[in-house]
PDB file of N, CA and C in Angstrom:
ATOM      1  N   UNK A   1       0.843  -1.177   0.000  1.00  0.00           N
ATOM      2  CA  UNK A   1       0.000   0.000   0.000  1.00  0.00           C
ATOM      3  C   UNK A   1       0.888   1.239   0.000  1.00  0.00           C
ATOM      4  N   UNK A   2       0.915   2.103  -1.123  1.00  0.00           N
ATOM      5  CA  UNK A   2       1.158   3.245  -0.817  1.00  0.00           C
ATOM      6  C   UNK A   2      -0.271   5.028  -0.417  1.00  0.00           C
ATOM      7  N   UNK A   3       0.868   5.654   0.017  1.00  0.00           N
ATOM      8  CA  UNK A   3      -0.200   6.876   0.661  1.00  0.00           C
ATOM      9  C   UNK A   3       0.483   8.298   0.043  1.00  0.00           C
ATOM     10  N   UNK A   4       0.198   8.749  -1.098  1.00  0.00           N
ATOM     11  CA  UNK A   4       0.468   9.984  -0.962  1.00  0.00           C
ATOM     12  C   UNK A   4       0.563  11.252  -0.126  1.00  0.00           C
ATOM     13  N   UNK A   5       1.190  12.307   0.063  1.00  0.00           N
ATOM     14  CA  UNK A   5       1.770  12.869   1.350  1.00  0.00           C
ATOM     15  C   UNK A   5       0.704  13.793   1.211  1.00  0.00           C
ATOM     16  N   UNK A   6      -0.019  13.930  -0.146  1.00  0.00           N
ATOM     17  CA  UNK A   6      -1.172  15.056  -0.297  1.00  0.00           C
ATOM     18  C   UNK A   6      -2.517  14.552   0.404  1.00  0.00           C
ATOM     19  N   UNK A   7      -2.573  13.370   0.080  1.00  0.00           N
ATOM     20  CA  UNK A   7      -3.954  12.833   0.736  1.00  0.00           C
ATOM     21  C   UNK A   7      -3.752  12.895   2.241  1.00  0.00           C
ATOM     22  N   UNK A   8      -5.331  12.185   2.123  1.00  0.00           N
ATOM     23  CA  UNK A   8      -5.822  12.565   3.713  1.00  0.00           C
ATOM     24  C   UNK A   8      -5.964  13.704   4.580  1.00  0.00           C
ATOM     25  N   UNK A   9      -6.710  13.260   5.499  1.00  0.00           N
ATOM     26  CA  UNK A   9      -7.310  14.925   6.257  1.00  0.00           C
ATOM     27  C   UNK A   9      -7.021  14.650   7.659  1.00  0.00           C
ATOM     28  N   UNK A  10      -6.070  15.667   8.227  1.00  0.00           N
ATOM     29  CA  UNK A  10      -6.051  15.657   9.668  1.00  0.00           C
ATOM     30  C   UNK A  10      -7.890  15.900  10.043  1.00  0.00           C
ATOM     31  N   UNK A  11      -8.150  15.028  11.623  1.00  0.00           N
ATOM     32  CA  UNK A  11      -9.032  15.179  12.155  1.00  0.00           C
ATOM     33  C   UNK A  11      -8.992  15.481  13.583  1.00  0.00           C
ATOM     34  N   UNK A  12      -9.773  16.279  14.556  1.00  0.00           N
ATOM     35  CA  UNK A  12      -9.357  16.499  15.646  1.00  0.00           C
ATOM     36  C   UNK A  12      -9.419  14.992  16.664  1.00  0.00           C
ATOM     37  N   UNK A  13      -8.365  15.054  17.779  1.00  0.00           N
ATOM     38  CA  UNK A  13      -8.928  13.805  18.656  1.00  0.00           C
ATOM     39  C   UNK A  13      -9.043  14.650  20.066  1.00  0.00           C
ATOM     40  N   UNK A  14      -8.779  15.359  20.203  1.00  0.00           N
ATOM     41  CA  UNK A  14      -8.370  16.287  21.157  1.00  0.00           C
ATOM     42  C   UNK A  14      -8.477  17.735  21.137  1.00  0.00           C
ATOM     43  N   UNK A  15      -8.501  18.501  22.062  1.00  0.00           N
ATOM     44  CA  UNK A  15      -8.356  19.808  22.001  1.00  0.00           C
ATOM     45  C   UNK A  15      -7.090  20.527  21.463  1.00  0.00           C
ATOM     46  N   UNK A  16      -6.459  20.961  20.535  1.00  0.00           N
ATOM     47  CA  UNK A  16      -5.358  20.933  20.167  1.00  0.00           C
ATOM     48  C   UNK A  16      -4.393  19.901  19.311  1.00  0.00           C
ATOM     49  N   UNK A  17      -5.422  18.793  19.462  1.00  0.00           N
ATOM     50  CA  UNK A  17      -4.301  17.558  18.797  1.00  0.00           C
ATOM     51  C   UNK A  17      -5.436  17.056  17.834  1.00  0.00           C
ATOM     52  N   UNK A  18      -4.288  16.883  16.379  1.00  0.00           N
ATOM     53  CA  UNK A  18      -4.914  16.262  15.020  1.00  0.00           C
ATOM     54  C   UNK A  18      -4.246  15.353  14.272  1.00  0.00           C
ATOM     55  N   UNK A  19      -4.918  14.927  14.042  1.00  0.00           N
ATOM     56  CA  UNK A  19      -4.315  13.371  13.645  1.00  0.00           C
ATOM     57  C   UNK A  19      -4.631  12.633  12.351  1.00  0.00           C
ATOM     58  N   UNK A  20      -3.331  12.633  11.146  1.00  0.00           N
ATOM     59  CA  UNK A  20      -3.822  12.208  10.018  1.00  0.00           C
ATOM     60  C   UNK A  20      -2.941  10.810  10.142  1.00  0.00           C
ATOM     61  N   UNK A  21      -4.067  10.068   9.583  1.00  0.00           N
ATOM     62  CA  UNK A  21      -3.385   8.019   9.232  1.00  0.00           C
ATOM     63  C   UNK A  21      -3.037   8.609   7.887  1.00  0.00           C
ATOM     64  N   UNK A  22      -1.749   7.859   8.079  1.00  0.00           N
ATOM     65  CA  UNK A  22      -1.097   8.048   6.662  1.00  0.00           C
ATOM     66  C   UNK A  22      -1.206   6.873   6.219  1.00  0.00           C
ATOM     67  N   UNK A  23      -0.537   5.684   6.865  1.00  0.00           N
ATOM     68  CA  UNK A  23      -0.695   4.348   6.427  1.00  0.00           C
ATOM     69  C   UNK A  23      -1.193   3.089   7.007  1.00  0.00           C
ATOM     70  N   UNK A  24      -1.688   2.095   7.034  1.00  0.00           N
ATOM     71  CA  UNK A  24      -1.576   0.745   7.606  1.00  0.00           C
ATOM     72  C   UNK A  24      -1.342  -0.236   6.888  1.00  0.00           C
ATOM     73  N   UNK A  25      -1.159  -1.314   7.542  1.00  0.00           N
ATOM     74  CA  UNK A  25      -1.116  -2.444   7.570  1.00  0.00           C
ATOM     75  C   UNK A  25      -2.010  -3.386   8.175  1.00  0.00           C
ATOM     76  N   UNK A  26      -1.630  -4.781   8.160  1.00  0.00           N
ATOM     77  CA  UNK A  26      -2.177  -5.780   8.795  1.00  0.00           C
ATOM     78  C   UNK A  26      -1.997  -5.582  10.250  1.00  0.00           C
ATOM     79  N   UNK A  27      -1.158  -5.183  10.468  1.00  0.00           N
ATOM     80  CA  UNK A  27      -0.397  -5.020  12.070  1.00  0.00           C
ATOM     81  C   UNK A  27       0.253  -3.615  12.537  1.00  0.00           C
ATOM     82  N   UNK A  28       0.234  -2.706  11.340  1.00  0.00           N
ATOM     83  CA  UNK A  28       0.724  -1.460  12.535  1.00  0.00           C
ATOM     84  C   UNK A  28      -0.285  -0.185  11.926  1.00  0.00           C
ATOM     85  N   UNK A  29       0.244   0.731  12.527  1.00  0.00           N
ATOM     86  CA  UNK A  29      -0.200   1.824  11.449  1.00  0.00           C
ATOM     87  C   UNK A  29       0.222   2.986  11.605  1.00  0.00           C
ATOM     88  N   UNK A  30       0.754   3.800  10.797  1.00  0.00           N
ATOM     89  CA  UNK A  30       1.344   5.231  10.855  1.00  0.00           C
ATOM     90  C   UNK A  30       0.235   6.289  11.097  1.00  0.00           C
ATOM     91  N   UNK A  31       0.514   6.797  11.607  1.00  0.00           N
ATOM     92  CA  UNK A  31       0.039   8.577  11.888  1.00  0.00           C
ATOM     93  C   UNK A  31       0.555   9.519  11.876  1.00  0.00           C
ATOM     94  N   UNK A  32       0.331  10.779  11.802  1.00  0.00           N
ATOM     95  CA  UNK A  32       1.100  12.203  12.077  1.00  0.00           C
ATOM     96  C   UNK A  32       0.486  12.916  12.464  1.00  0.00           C
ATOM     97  N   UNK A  33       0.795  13.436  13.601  1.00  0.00           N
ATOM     98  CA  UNK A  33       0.166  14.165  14.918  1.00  0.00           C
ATOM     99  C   UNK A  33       0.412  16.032  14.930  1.00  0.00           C
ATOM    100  N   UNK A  34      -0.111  16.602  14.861  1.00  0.00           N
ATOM    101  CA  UNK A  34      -0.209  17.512  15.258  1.00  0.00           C
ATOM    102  C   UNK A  34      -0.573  18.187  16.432  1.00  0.00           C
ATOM    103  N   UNK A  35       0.375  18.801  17.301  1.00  0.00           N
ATOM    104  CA  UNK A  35      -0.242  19.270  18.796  1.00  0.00           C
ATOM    105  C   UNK A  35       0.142  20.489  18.833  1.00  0.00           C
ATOM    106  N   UNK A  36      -0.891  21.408  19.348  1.00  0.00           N
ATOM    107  CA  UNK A  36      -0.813  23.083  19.813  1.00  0.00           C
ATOM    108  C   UNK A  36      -0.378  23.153  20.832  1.00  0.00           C
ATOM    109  N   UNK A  37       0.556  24.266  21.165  1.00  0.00           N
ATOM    110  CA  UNK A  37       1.355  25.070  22.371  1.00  0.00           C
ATOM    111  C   UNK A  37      -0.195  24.794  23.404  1.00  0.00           C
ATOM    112  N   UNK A  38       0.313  24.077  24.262  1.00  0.00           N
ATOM    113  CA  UNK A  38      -0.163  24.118  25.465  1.00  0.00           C
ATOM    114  C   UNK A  38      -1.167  22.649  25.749  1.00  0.00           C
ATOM    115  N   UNK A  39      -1.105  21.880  24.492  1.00  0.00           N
ATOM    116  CA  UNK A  39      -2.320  20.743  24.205  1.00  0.00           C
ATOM    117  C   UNK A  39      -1.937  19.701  25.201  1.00  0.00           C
ATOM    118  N   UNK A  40      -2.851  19.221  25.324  1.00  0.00           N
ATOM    119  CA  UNK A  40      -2.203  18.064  26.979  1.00  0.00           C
ATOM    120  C   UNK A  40      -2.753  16.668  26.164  1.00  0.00           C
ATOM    121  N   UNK A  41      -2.312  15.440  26.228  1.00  0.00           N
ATOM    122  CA  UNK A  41      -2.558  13.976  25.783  1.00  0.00           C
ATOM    123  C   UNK A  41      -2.928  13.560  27.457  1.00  0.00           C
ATOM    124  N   UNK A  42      -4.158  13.566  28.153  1.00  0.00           N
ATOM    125  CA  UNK A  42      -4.667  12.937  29.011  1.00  0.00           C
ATOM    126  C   UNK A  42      -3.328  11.364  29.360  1.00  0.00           C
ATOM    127  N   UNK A  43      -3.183  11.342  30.702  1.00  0.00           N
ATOM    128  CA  UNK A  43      -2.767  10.149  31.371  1.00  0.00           C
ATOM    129  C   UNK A  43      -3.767   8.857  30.262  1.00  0.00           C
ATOM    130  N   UNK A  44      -3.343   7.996  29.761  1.00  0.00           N
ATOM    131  CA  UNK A  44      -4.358   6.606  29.264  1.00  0.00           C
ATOM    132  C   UNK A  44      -3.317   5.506  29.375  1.00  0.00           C
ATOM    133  N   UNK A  45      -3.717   4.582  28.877  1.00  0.00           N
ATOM    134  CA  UNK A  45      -3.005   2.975  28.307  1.00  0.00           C
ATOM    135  C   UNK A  45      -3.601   2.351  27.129  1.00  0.00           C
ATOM    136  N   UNK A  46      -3.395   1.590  26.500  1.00  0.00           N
ATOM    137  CA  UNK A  46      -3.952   0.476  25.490  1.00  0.00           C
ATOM    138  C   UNK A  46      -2.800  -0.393  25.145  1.00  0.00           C
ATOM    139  N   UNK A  47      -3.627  -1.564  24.712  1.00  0.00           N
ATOM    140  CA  UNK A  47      -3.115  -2.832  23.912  1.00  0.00           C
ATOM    141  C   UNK A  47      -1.616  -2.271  23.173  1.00  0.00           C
ATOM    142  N   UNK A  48      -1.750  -1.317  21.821  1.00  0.00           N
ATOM    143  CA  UNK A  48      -0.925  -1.142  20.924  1.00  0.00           C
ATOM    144  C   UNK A  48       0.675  -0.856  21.820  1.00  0.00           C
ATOM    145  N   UNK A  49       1.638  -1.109  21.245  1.00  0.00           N
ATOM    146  CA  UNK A  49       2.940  -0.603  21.292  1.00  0.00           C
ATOM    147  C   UNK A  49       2.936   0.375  20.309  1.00  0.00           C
ATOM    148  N   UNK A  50       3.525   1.431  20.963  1.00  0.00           N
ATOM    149  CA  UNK A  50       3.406   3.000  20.145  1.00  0.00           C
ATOM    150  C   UNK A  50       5.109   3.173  20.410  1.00  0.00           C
ATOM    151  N   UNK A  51       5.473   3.420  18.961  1.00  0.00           N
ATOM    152  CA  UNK A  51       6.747   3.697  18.652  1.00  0.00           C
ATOM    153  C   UNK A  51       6.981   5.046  17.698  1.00  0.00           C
ATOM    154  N   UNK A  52       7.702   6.172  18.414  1.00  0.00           N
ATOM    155  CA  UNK A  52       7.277   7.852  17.221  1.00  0.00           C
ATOM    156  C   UNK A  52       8.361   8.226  17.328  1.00  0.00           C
ATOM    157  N   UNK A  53       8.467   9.317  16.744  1.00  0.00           N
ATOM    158  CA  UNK A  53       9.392  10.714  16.389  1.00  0.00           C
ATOM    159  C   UNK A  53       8.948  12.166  16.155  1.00  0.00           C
ATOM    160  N   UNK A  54       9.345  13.127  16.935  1.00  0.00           N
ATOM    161  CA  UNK A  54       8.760  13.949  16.943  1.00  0.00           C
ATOM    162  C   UNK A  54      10.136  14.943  15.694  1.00  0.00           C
ATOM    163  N   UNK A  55       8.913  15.375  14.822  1.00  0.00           N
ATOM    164  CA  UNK A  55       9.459  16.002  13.887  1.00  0.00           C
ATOM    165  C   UNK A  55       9.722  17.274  13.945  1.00  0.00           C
ATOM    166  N   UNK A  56       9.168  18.049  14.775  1.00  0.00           N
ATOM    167  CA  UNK A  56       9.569  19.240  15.236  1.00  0.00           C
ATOM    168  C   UNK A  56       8.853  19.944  16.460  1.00  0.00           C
ATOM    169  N   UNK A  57       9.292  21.092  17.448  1.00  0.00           N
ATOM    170  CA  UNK A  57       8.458  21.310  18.480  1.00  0.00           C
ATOM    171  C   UNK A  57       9.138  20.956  19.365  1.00  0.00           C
ATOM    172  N   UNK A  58       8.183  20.726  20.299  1.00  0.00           N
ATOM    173  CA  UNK A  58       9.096  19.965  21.776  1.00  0.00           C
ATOM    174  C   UNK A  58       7.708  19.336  22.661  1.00  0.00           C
ATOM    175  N   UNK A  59       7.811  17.969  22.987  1.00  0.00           N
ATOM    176  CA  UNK A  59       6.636  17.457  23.984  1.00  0.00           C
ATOM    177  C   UNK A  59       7.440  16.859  25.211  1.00  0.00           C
ATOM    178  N   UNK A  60       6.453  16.707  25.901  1.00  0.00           N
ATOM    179  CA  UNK A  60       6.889  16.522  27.549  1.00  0.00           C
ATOM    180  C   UNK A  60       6.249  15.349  27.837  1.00  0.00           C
ATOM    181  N   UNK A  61       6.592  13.849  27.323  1.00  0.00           N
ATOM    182  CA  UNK A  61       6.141  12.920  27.707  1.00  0.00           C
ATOM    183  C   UNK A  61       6.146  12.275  29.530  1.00  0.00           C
ATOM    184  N   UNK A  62       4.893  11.536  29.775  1.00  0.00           N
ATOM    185  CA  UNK A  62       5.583  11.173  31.101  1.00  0.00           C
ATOM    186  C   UNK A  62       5.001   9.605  30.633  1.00  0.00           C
ATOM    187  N   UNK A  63       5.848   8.412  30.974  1.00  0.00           N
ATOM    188  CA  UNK A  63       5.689   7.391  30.526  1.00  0.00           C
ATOM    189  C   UNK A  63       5.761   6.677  31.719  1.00  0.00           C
ATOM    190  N   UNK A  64       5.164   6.151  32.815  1.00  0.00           N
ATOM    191  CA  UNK A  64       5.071   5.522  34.128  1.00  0.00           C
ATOM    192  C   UNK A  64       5.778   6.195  34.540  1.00  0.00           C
ATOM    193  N   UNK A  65       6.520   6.103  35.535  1.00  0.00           N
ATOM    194  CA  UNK A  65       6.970   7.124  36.172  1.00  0.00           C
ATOM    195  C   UNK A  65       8.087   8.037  35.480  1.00  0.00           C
ATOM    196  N   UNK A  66       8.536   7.716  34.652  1.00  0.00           N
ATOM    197  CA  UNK A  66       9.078   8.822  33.781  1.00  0.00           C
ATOM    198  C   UNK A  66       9.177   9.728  32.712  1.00  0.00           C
ATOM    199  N   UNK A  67       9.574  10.971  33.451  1.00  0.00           N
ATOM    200  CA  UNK A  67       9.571  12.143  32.530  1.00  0.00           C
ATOM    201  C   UNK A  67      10.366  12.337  31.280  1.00  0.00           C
ATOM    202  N   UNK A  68      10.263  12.690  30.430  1.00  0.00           N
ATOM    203  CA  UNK A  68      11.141  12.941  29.009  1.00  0.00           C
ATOM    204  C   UNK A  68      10.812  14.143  28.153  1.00  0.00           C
ATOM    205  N   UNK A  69      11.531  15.197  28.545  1.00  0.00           N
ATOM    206  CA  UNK A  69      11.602  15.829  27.032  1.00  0.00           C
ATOM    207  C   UNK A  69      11.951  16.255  26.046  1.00  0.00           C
ATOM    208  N   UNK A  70      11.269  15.603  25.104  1.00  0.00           N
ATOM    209  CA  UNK A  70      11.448  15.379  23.802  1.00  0.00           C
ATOM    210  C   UNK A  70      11.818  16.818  23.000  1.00  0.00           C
ATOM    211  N   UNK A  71      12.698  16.544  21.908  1.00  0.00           N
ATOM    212  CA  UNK A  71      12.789  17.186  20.779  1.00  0.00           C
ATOM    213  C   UNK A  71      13.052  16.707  19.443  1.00  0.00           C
ATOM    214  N   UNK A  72      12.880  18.140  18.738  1.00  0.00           N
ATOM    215  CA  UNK A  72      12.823  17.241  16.969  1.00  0.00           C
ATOM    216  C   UNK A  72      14.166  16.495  17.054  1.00  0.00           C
ATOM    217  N   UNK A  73      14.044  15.234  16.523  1.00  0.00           N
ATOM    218  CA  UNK A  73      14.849  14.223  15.823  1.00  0.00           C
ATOM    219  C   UNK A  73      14.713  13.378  16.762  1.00  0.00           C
ATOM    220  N   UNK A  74      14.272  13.537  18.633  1.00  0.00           N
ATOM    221  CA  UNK A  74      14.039  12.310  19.422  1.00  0.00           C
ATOM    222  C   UNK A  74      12.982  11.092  19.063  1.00  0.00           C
ATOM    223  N   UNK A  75      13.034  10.136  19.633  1.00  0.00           N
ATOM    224  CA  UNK A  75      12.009   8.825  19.348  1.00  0.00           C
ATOM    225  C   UNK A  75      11.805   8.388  20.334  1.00  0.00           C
ATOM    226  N   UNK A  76      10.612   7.693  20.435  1.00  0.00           N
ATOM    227  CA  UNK A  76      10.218   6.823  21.815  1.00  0.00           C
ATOM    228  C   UNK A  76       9.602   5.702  21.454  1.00  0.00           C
ATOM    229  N   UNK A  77       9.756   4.781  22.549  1.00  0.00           N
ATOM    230  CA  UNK A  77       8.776   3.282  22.202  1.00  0.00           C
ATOM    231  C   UNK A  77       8.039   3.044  23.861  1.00  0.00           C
ATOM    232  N   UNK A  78       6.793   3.543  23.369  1.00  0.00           N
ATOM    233  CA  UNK A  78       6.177   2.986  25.046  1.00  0.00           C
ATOM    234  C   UNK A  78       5.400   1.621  24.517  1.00  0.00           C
ATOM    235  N   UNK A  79       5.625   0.501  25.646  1.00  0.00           N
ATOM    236  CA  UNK A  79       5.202  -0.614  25.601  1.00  0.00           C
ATOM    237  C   UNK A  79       3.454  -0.689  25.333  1.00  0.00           C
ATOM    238  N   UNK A  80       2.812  -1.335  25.199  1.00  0.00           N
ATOM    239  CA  UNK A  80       1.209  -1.527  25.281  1.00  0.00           C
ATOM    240  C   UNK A  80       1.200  -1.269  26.739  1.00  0.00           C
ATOM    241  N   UNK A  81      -0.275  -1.593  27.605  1.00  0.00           N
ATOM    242  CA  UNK A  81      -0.708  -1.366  28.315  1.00  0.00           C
ATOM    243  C   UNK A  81       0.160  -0.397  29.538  1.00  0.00           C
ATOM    244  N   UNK A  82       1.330   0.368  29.272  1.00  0.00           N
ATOM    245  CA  UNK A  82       1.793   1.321  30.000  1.00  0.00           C
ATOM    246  C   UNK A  82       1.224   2.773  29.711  1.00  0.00           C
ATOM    247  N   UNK A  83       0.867   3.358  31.117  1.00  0.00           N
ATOM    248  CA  UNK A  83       0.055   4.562  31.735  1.00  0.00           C
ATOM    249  C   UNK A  83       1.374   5.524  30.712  1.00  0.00           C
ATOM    250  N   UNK A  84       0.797   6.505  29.723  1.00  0.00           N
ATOM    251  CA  UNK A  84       1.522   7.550  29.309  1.00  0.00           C
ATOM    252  C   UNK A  84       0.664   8.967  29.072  1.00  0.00           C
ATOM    253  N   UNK A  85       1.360   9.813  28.929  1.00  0.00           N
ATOM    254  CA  UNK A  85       0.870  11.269  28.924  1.00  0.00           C
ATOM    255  C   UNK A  85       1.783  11.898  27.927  1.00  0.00           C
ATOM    256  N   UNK A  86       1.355  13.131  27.399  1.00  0.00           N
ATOM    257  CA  UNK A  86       1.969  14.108  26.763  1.00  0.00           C
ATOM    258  C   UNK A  86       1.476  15.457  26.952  1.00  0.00           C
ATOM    259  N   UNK A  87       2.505  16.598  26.823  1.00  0.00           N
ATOM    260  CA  UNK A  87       2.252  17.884  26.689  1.00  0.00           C
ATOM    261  C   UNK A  87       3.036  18.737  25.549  1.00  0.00           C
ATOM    262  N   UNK A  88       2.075  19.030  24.749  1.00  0.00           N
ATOM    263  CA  UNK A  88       2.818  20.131  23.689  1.00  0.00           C
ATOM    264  C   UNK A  88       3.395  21.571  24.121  1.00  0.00           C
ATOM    265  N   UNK A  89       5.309  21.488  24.444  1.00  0.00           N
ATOM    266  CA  UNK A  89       5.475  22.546  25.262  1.00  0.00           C
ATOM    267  C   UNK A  89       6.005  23.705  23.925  1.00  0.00           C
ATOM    268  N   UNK A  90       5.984  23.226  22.770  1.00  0.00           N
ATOM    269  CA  UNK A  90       5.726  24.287  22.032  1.00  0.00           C
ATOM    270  C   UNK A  90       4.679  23.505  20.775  1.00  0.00           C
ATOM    271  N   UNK A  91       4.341  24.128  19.593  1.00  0.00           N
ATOM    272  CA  UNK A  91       3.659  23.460  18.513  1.00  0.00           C
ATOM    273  C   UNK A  91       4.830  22.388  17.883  1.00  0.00           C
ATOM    274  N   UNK A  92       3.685  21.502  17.710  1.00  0.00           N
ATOM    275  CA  UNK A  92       4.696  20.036  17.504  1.00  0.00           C
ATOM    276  C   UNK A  92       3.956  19.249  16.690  1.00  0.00           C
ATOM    277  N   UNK A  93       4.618  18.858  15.816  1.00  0.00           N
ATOM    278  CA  UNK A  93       4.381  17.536  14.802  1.00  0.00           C
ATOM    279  C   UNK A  93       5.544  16.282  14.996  1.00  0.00           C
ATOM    280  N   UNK A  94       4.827  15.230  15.121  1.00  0.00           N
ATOM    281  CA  UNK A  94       5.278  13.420  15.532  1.00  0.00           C
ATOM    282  C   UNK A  94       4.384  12.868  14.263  1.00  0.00           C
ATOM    283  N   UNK A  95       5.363  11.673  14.165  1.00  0.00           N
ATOM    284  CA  UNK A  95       4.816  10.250  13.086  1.00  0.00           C
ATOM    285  C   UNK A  95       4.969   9.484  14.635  1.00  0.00           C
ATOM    286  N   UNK A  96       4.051   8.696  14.794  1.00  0.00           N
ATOM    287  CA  UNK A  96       4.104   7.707  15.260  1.00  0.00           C
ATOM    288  C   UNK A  96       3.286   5.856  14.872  1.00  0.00           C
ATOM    289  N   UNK A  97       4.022   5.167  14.791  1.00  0.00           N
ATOM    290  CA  UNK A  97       3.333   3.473  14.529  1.00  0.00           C
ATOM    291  C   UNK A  97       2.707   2.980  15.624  1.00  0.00           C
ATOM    292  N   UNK A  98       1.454   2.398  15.449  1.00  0.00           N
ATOM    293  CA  UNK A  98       1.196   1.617  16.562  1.00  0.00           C
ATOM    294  C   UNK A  98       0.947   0.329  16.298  1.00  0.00           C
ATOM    295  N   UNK A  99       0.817  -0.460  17.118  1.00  0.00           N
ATOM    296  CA  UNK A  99       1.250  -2.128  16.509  1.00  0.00           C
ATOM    297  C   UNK A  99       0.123  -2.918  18.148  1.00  0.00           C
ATOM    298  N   UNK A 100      -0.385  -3.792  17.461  1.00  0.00           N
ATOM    299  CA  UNK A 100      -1.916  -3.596  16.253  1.00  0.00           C
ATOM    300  C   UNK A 100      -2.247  -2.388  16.044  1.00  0.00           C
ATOM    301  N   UNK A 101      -2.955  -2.768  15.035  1.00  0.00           N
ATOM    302  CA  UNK A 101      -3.296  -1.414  14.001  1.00  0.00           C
ATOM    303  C   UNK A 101      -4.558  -0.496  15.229  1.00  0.00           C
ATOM    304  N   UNK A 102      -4.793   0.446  15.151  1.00  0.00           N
ATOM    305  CA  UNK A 102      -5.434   1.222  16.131  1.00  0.00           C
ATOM    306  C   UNK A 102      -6.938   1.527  15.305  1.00  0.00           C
ATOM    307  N   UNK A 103      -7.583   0.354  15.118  1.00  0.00           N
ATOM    308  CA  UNK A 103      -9.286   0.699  14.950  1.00  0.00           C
ATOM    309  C   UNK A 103      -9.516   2.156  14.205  1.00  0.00           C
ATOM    310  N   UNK A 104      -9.442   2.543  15.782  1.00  0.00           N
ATOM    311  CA  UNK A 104     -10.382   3.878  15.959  1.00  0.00           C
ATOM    312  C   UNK A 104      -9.442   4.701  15.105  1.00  0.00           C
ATOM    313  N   UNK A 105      -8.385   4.578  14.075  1.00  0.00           N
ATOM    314  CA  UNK A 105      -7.447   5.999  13.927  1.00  0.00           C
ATOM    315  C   UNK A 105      -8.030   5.884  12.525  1.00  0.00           C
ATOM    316  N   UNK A 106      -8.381   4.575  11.723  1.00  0.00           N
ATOM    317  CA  UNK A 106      -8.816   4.143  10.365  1.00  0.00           C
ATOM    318  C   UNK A 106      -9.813   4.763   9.756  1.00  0.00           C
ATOM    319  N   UNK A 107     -10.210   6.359  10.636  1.00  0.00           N
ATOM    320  CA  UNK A 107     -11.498   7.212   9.915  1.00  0.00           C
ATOM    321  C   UNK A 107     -12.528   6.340   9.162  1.00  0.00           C
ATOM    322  N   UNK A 108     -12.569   5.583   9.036  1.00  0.00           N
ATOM    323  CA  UNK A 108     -13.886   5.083   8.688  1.00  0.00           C
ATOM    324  C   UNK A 108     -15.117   5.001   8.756  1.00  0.00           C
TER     325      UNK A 108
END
């Protein structure tokens, strides 16, 4: 499967945060995230292993008990069912994979 970089439509998931699927698979699936100066990613967990890169900006992950912050060219891999958070401490764009594919990201 290919995805042209023109297609697709960011959609909101969040107050500040938008989110276009660029690609999937059987088993993972790409995204690219957009987050506004000040946007918060609520404490959650799920199934998927989420593996990203933040392409520019700066976020303030907290991943169980630890803090990280991120800048453009950093990467992270939080396991499935581990408690994580984010904060957009300036405007920020991330690709991130998640593995299984994430349902709910497949706009459908």
């Amino acid at each position: 499967m290919f995805q042209r970089a023109r297609n697709g439509k960011y959609r909101q998931l969040l107050e500040g945060v938008h989110l276009k699927t660029l690609v999937h698979g059987e088993l993972t699936l790409m995204g690219q995230f957009k987050l506004q100066k000040g946007a918060v990613v609520p404490a959650h967990g799920h199934v998927h292993e989420q593996i990203g890169m933040l392409i520019s900006g700066k976020l303030r992950f907290r991943v169980g008990d630890e803090t990280f912050d991120a800048e453009a060219g950093d990467s992270w891999c939080i396991p499935g069912e581990v408690e994580h958070s984010a904060e957009a401490l300036e405007d920020s764009v991330a690709v991130e994979v998640f593995s299984p594919v994430r349902e709910e990201y497949l706009g459908k």
